[in-house]
PDB file of N, CA and C in Angstrom:
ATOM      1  N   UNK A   1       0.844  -1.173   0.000  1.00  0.00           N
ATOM      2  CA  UNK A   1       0.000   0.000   0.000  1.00  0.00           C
ATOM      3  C   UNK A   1       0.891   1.239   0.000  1.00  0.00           C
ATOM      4  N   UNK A   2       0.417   2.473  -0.239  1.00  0.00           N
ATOM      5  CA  UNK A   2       1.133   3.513  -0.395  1.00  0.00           C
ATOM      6  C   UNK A   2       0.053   4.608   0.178  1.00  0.00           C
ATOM      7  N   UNK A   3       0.929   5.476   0.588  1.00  0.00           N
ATOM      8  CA  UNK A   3      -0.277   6.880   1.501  1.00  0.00           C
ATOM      9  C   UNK A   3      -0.154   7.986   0.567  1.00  0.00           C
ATOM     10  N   UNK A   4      -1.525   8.632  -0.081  1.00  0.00           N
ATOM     11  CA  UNK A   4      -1.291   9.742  -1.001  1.00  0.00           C
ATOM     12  C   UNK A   4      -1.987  10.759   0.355  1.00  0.00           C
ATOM     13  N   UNK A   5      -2.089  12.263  -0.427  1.00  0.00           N
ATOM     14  CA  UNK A   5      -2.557  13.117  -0.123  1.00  0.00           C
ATOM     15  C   UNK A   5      -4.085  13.283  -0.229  1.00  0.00           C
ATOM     16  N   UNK A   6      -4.913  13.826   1.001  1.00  0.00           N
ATOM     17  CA  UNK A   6      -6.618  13.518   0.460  1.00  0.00           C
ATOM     18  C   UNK A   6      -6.900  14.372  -0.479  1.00  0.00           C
ATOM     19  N   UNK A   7      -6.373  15.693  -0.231  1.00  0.00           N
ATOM     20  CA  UNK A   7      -6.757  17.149  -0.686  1.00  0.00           C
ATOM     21  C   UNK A   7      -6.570  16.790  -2.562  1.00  0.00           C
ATOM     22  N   UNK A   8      -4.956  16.373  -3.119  1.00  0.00           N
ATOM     23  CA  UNK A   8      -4.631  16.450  -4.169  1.00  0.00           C
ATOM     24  C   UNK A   8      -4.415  15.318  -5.228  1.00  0.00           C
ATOM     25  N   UNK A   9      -4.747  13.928  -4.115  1.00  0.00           N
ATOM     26  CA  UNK A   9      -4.444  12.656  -4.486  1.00  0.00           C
ATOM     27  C   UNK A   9      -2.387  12.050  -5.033  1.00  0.00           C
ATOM     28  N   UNK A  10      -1.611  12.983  -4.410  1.00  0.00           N
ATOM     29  CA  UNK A  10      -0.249  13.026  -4.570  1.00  0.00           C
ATOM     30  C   UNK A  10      -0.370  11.571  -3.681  1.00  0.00           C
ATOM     31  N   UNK A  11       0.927  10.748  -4.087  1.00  0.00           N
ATOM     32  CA  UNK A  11       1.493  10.072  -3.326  1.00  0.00           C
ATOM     33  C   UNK A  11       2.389  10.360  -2.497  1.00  0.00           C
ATOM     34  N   UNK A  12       2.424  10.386  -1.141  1.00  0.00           N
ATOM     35  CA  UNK A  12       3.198  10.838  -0.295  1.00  0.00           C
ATOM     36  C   UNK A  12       4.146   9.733   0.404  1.00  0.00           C
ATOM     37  N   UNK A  13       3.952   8.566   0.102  1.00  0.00           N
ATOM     38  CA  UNK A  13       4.760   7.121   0.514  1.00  0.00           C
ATOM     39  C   UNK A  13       5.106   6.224  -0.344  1.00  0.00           C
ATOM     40  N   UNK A  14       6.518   5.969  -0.136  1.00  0.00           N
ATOM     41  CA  UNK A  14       6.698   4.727  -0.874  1.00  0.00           C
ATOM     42  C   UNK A  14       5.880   4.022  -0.707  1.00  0.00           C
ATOM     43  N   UNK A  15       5.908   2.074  -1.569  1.00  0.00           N
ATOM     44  CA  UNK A  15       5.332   1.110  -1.154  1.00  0.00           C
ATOM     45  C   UNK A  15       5.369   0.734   0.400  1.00  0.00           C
ATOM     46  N   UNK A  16       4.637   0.118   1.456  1.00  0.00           N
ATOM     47  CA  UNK A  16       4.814   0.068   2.758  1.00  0.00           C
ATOM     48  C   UNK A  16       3.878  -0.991   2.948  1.00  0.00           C
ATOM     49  N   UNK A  17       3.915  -2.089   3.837  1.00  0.00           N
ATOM     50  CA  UNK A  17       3.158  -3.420   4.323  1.00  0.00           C
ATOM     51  C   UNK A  17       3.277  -2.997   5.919  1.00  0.00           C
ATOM     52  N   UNK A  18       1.584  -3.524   6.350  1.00  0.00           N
ATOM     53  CA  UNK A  18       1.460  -3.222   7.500  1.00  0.00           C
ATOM     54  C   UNK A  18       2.515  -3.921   8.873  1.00  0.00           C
ATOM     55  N   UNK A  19       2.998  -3.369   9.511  1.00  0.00           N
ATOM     56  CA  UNK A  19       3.904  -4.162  10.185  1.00  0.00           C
ATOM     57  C   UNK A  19       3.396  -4.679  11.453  1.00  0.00           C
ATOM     58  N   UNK A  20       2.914  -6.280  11.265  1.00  0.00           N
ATOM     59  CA  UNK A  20       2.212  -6.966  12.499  1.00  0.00           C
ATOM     60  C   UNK A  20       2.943  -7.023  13.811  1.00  0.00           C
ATOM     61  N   UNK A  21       4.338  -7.104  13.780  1.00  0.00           N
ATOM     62  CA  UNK A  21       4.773  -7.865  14.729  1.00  0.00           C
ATOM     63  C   UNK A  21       5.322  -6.902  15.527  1.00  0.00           C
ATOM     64  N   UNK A  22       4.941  -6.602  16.494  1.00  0.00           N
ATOM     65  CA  UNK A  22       5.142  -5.006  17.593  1.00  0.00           C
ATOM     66  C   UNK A  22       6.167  -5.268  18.088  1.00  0.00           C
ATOM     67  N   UNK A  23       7.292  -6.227  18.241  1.00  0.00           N
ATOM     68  CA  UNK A  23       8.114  -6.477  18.415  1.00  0.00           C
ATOM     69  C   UNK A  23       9.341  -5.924  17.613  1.00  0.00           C
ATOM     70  N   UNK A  24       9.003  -5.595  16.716  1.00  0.00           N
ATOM     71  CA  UNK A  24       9.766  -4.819  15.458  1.00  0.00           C
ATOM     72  C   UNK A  24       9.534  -3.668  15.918  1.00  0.00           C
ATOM     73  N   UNK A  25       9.039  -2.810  16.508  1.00  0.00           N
ATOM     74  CA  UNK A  25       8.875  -1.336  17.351  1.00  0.00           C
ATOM     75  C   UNK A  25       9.591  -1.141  18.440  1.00  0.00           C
ATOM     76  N   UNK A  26      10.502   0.154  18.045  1.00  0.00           N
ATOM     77  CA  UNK A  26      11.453   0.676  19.129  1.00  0.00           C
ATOM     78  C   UNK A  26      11.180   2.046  19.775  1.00  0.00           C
ATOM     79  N   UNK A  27      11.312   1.844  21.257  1.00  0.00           N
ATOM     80  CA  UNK A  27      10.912   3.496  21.518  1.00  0.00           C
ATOM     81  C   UNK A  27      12.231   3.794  22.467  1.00  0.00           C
ATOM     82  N   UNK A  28      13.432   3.332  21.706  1.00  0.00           N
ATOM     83  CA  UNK A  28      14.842   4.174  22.156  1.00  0.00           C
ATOM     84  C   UNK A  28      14.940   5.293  21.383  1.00  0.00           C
ATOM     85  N   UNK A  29      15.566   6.388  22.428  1.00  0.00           N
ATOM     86  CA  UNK A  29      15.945   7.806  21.536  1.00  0.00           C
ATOM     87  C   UNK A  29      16.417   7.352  20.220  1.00  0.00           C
ATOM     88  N   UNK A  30      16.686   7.866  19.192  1.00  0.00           N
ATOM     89  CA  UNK A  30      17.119   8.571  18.351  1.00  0.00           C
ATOM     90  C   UNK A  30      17.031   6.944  17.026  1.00  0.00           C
ATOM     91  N   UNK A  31      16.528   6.221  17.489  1.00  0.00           N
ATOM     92  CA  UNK A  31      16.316   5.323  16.552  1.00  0.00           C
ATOM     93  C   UNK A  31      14.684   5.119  15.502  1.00  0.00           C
ATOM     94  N   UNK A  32      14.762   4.558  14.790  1.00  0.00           N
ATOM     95  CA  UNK A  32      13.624   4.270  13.832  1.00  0.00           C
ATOM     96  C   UNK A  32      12.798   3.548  14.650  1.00  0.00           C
ATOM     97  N   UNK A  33      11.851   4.494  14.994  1.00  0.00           N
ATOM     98  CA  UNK A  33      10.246   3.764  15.398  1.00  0.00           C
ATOM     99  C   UNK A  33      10.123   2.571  14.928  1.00  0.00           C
ATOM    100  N   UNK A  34      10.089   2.345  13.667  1.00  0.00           N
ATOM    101  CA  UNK A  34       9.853   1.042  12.650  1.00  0.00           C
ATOM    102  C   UNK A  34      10.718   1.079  11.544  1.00  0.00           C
ATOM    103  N   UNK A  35      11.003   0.337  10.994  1.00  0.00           N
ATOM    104  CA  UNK A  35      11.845  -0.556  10.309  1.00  0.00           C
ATOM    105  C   UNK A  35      11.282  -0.146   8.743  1.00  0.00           C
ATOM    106  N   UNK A  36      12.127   0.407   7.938  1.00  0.00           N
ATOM    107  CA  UNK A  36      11.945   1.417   6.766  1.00  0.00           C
ATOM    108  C   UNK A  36      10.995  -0.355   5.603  1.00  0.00           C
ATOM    109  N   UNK A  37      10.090   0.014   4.922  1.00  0.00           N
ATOM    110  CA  UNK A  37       8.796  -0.084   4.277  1.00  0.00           C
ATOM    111  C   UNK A  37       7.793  -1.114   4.609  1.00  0.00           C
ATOM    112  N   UNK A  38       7.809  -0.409   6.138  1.00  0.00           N
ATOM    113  CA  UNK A  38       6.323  -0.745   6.897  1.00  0.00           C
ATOM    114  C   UNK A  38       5.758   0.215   7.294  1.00  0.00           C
ATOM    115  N   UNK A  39       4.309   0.462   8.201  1.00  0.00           N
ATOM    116  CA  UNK A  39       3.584   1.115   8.672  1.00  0.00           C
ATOM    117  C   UNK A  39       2.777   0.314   9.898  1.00  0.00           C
ATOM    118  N   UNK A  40       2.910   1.109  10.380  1.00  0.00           N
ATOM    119  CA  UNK A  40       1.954   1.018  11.836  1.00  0.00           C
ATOM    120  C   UNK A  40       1.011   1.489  12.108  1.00  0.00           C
ATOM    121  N   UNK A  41      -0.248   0.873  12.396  1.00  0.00           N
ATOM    122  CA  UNK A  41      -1.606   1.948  12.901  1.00  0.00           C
ATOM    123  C   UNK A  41      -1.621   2.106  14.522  1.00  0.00           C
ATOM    124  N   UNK A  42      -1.352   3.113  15.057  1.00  0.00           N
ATOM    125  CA  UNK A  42      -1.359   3.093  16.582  1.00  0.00           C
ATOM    126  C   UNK A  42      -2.832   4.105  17.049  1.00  0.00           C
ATOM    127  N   UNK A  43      -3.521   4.139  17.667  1.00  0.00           N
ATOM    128  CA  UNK A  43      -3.967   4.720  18.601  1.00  0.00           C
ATOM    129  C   UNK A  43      -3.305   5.694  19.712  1.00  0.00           C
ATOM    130  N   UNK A  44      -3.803   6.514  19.700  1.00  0.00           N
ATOM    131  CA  UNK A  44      -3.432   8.134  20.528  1.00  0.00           C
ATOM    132  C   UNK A  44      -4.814   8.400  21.454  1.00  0.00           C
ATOM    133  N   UNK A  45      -4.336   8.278  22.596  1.00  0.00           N
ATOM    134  CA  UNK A  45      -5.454   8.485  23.678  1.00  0.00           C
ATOM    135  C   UNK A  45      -4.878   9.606  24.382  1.00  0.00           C
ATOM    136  N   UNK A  46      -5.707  10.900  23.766  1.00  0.00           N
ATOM    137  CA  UNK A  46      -6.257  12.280  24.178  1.00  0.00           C
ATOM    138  C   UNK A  46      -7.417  12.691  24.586  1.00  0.00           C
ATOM    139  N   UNK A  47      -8.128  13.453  24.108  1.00  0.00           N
ATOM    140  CA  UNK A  47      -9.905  13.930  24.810  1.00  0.00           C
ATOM    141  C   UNK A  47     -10.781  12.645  24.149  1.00  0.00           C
ATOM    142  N   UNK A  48     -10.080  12.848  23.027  1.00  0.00           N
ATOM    143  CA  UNK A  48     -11.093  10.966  22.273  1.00  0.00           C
ATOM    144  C   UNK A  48      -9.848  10.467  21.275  1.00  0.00           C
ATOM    145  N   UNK A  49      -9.922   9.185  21.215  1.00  0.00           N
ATOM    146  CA  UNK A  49      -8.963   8.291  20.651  1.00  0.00           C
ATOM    147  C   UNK A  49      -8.556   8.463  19.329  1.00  0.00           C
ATOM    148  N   UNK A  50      -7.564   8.680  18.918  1.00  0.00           N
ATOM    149  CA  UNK A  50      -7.323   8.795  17.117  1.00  0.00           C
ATOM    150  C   UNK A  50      -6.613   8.221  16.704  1.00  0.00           C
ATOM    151  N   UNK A  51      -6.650   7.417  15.461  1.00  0.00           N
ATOM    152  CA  UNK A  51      -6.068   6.384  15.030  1.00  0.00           C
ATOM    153  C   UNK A  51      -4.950   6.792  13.958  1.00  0.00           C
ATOM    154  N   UNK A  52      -3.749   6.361  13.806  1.00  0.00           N
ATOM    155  CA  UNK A  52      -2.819   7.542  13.074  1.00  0.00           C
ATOM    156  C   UNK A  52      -2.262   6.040  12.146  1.00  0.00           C
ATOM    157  N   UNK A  53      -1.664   6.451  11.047  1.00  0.00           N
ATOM    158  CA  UNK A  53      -0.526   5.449  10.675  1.00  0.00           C
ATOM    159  C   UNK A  53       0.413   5.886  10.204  1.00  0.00           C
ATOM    160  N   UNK A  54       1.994   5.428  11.090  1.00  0.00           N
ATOM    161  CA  UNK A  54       3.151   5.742  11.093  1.00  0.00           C
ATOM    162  C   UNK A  54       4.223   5.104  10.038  1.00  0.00           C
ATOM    163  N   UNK A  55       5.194   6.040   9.376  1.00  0.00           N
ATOM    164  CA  UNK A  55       5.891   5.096   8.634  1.00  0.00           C
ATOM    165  C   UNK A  55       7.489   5.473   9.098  1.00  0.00           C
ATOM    166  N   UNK A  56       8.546   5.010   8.292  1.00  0.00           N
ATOM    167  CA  UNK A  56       9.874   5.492   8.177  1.00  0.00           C
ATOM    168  C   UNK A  56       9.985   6.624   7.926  1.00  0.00           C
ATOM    169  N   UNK A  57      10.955   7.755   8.802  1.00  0.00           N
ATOM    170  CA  UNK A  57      11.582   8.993   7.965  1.00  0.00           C
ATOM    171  C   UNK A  57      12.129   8.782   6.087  1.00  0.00           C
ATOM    172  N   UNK A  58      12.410   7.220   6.170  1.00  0.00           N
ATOM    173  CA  UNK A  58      12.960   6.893   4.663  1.00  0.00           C
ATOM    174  C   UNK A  58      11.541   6.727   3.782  1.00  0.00           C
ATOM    175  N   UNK A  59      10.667   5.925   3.941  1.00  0.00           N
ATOM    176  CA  UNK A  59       9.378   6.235   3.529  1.00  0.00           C
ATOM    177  C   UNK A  59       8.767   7.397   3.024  1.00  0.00           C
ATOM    178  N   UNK A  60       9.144   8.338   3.018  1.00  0.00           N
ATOM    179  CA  UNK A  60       8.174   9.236   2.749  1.00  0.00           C
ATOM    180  C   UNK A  60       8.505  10.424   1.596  1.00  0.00           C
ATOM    181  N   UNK A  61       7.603  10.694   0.724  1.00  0.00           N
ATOM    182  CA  UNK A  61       8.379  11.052  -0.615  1.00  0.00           C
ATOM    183  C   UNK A  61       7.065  12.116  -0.814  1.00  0.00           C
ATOM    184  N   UNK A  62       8.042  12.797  -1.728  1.00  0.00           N
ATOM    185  CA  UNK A  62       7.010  14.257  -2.054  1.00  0.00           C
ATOM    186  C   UNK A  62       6.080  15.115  -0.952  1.00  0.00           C
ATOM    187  N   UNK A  63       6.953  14.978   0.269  1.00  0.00           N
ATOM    188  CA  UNK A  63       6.881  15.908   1.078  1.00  0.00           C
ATOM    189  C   UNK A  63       8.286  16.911   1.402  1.00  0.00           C
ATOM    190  N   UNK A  64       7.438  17.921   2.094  1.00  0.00           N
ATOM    191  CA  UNK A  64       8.484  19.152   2.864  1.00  0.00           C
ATOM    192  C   UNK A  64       7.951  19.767   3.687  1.00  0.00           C
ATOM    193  N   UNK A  65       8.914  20.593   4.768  1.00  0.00           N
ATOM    194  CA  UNK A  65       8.866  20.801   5.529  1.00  0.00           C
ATOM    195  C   UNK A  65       7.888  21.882   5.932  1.00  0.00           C
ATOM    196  N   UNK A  66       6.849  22.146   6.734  1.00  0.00           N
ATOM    197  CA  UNK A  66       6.211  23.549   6.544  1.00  0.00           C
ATOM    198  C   UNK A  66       7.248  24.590   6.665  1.00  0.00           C
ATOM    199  N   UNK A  67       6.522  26.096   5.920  1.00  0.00           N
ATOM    200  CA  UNK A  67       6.899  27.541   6.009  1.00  0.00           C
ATOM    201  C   UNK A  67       6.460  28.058   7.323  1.00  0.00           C
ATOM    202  N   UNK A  68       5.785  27.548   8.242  1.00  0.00           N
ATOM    203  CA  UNK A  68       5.550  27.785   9.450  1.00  0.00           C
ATOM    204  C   UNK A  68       6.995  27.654  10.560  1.00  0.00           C
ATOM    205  N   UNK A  69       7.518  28.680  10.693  1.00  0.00           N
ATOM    206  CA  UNK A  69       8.790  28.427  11.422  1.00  0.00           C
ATOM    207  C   UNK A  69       7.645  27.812  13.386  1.00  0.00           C
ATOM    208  N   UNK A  70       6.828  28.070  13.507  1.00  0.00           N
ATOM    209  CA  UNK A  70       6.180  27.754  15.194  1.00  0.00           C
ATOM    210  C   UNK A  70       6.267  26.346  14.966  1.00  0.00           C
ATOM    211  N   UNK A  71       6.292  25.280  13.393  1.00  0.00           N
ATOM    212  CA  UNK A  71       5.702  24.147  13.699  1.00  0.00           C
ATOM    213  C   UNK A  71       7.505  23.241  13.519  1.00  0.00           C
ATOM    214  N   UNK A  72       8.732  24.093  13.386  1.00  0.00           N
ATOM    215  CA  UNK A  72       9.629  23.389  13.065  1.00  0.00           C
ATOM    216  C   UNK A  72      10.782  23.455  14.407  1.00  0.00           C
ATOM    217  N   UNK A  73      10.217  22.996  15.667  1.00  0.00           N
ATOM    218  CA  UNK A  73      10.752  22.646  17.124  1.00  0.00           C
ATOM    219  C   UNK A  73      11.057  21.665  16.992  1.00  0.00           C
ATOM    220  N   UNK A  74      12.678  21.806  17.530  1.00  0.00           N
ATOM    221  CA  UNK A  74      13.287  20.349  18.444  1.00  0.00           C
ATOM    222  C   UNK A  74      14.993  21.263  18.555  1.00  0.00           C
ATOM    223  N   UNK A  75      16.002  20.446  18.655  1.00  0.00           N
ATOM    224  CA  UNK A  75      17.576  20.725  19.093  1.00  0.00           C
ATOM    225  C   UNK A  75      18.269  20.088  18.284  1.00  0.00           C
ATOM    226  N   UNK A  76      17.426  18.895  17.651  1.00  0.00           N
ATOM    227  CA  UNK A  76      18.318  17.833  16.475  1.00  0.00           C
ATOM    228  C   UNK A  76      17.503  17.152  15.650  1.00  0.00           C
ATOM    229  N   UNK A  77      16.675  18.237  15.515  1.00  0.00           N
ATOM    230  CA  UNK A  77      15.559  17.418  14.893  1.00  0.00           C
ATOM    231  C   UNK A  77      14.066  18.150  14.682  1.00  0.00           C
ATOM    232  N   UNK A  78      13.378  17.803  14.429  1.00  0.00           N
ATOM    233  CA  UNK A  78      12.019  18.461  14.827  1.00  0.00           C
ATOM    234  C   UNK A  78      11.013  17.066  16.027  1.00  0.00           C
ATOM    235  N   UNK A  79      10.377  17.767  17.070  1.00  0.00           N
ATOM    236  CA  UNK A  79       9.839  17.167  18.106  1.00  0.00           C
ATOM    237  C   UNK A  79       8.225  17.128  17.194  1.00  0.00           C
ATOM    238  N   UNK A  80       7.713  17.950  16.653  1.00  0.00           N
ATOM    239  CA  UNK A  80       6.476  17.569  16.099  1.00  0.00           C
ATOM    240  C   UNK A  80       5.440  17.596  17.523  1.00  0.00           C
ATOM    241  N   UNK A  81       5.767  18.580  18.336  1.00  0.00           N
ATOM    242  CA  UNK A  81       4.882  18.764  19.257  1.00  0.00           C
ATOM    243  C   UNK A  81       4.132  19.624  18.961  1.00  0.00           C
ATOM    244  N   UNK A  82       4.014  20.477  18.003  1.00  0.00           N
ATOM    245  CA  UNK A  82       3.690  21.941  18.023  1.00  0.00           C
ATOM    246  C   UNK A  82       2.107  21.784  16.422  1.00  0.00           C
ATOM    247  N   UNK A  83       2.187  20.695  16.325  1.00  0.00           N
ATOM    248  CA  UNK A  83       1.229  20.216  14.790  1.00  0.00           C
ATOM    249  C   UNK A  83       2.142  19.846  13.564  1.00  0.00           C
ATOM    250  N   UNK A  84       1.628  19.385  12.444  1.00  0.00           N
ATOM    251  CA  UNK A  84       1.993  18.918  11.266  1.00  0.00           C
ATOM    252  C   UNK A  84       3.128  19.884  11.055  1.00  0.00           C
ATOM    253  N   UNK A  85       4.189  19.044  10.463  1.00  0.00           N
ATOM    254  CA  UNK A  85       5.314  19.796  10.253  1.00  0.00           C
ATOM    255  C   UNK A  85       5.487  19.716   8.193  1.00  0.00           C
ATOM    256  N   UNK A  86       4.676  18.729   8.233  1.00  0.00           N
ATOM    257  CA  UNK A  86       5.093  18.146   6.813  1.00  0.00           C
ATOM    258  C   UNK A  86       4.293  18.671   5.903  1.00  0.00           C
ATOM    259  N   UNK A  87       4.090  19.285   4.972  1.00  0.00           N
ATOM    260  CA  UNK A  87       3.203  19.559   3.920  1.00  0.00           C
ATOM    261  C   UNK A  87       3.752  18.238   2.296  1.00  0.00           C
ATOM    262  N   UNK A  88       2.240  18.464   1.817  1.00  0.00           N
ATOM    263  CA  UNK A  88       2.705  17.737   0.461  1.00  0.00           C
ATOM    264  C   UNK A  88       3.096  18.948  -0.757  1.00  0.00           C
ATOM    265  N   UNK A  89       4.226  18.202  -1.622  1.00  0.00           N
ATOM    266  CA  UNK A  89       4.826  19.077  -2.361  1.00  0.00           C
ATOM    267  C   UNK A  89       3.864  19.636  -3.543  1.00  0.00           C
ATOM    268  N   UNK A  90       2.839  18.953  -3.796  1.00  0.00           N
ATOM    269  CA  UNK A  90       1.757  19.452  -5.043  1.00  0.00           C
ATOM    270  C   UNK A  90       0.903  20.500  -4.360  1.00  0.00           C
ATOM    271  N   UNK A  91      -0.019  20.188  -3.280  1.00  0.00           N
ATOM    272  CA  UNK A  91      -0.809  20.852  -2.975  1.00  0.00           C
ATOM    273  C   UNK A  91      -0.436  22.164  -1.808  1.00  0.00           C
ATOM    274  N   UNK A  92       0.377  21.805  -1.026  1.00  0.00           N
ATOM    275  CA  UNK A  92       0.729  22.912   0.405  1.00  0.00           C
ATOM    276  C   UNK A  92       0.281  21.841   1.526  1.00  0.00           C
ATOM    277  N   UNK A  93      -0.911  20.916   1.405  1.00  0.00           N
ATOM    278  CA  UNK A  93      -1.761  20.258   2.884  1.00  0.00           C
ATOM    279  C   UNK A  93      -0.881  20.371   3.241  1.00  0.00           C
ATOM    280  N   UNK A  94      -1.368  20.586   5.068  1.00  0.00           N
ATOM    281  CA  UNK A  94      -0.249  19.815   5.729  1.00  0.00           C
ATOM    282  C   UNK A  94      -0.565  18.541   6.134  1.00  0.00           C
ATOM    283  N   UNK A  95      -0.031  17.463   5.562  1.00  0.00           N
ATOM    284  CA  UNK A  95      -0.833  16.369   6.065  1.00  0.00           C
ATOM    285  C   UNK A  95       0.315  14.665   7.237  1.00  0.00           C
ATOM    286  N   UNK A  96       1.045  15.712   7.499  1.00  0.00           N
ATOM    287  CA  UNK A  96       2.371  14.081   8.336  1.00  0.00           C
ATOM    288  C   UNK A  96       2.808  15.405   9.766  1.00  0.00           C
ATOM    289  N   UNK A  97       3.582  14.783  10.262  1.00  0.00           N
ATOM    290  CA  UNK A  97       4.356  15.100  11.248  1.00  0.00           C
ATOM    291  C   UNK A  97       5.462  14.793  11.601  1.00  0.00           C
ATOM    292  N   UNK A  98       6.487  14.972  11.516  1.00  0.00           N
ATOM    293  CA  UNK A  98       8.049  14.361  11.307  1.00  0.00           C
ATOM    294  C   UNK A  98       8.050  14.417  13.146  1.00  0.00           C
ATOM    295  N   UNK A  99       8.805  13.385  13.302  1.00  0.00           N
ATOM    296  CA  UNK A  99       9.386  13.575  14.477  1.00  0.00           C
ATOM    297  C   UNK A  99      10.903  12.201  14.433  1.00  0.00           C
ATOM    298  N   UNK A 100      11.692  13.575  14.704  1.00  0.00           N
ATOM    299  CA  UNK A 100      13.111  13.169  14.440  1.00  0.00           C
ATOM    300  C   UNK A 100      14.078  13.727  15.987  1.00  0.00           C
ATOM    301  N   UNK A 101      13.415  14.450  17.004  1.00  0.00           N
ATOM    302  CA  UNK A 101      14.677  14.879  17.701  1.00  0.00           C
ATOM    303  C   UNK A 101      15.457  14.015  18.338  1.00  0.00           C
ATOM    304  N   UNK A 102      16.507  14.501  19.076  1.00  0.00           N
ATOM    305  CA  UNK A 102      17.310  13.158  19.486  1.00  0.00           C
ATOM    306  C   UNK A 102      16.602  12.712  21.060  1.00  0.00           C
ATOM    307  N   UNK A 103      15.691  12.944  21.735  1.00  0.00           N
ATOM    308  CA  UNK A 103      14.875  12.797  22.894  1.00  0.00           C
ATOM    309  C   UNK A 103      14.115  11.574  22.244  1.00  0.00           C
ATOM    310  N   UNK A 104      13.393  11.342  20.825  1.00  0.00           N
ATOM    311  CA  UNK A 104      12.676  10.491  20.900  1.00  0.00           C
ATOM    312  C   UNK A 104      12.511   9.427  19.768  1.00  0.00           C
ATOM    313  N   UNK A 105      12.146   8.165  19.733  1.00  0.00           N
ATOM    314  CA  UNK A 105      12.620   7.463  17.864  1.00  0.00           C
ATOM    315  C   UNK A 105      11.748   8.346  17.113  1.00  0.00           C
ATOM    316  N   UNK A 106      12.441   7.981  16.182  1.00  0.00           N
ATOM    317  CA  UNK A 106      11.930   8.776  14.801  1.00  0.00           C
ATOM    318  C   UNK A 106      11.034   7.987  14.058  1.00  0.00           C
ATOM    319  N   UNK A 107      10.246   9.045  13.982  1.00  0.00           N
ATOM    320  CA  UNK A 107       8.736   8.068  12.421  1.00  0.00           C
ATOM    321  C   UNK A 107       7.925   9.752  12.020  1.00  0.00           C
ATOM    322  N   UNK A 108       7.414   9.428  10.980  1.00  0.00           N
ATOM    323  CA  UNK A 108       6.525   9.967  10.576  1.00  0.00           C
ATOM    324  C   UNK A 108       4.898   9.988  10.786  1.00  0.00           C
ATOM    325  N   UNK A 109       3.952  10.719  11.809  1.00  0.00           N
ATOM    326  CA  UNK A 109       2.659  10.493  11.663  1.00  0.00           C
ATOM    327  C   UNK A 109       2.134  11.068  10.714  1.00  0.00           C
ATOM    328  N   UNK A 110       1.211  10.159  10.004  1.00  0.00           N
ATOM    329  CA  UNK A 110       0.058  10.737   8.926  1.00  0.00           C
ATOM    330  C   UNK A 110      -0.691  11.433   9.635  1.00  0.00           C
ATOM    331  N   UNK A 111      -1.545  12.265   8.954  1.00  0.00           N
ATOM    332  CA  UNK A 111      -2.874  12.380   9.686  1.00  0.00           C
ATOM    333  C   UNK A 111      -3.884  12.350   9.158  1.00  0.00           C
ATOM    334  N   UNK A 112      -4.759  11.334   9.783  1.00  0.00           N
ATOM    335  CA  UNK A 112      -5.401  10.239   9.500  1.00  0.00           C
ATOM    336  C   UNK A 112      -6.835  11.469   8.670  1.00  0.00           C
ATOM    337  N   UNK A 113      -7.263  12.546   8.924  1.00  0.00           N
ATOM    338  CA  UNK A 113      -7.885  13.512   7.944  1.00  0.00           C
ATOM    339  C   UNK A 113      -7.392  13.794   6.486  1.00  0.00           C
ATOM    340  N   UNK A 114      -6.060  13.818   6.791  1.00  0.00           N
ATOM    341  CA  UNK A 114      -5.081  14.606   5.262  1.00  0.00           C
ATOM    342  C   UNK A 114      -4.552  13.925   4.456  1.00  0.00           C
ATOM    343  N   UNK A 115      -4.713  12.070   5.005  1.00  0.00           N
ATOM    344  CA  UNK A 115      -4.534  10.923   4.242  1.00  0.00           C
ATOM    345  C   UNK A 115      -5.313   9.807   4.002  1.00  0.00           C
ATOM    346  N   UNK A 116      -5.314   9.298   2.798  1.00  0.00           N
ATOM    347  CA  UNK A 116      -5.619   8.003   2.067  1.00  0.00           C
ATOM    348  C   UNK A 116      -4.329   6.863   1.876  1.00  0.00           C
ATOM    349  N   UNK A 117      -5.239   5.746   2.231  1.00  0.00           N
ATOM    350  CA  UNK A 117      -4.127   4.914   1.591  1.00  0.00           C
ATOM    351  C   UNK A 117      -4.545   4.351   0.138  1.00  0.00           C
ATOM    352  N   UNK A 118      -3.827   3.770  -0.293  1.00  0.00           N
ATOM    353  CA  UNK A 118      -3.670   3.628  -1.755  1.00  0.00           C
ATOM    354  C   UNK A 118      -3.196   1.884  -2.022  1.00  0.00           C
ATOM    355  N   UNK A 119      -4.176   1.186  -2.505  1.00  0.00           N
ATOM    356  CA  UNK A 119      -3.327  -0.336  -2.224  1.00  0.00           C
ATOM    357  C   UNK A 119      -2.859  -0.369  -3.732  1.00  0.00           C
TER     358      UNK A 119
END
């Protein structure tokens, strides 16, 4: 499967297979969340539950970074605390969230509004 953009229908991911085995998931600093062309669907429990799917920093194609300097925080990286950092290169959406600093592993969240997957 591959993740495009909702807004413009861009592909925003390489090929990627869902990655079953949670055992393959790391949450040491500065390493890969997951293991470059898979994806993960995790759950985020905030005011109500949202379902996201995560891929590789290497995964992810025909994106960049927002023009929003408030959304590009971290010391080595971007923390992706602050909202979508990622826009797609056709349209502007902002539709991922990079998170790369050296405090936490690195992956990319979609967001699950600003994306489709694509089998």
């Amino acid at each position: 499967m591959r993740f495009v953009c909702r807004n413009c229908g861009s592909i925003i991911s390489e090929p990627v297979v869902v990655l079953e085995d949670d055992r393959l998931l790391f949450s040491s600093d500065q390493v890969d969340r997951l293991p470059s062309g898979y994806a993960h669907k995790e759950t985020i429990f905030a005011n109500d539950p949202v379902e996201r799917w995560c891929i590789n920093l290497a995964d992810a194609i025909h994106l960049r970074h927002t023009d929003d300097p408030r959304r590009l925080n971290g010391c080595c990286g971007l923390d992706g605390l602050d909202g979508p950092n990622l826009v797609c290169e056709t349209c502007g959406e902002a539709v991922a969230t990079e998170r790369s600093d050296c405090w936490m592993p690195h992956f990319i969240a979609l967001e699950s509004d600003k994306t489709l997957i694509s089998e």
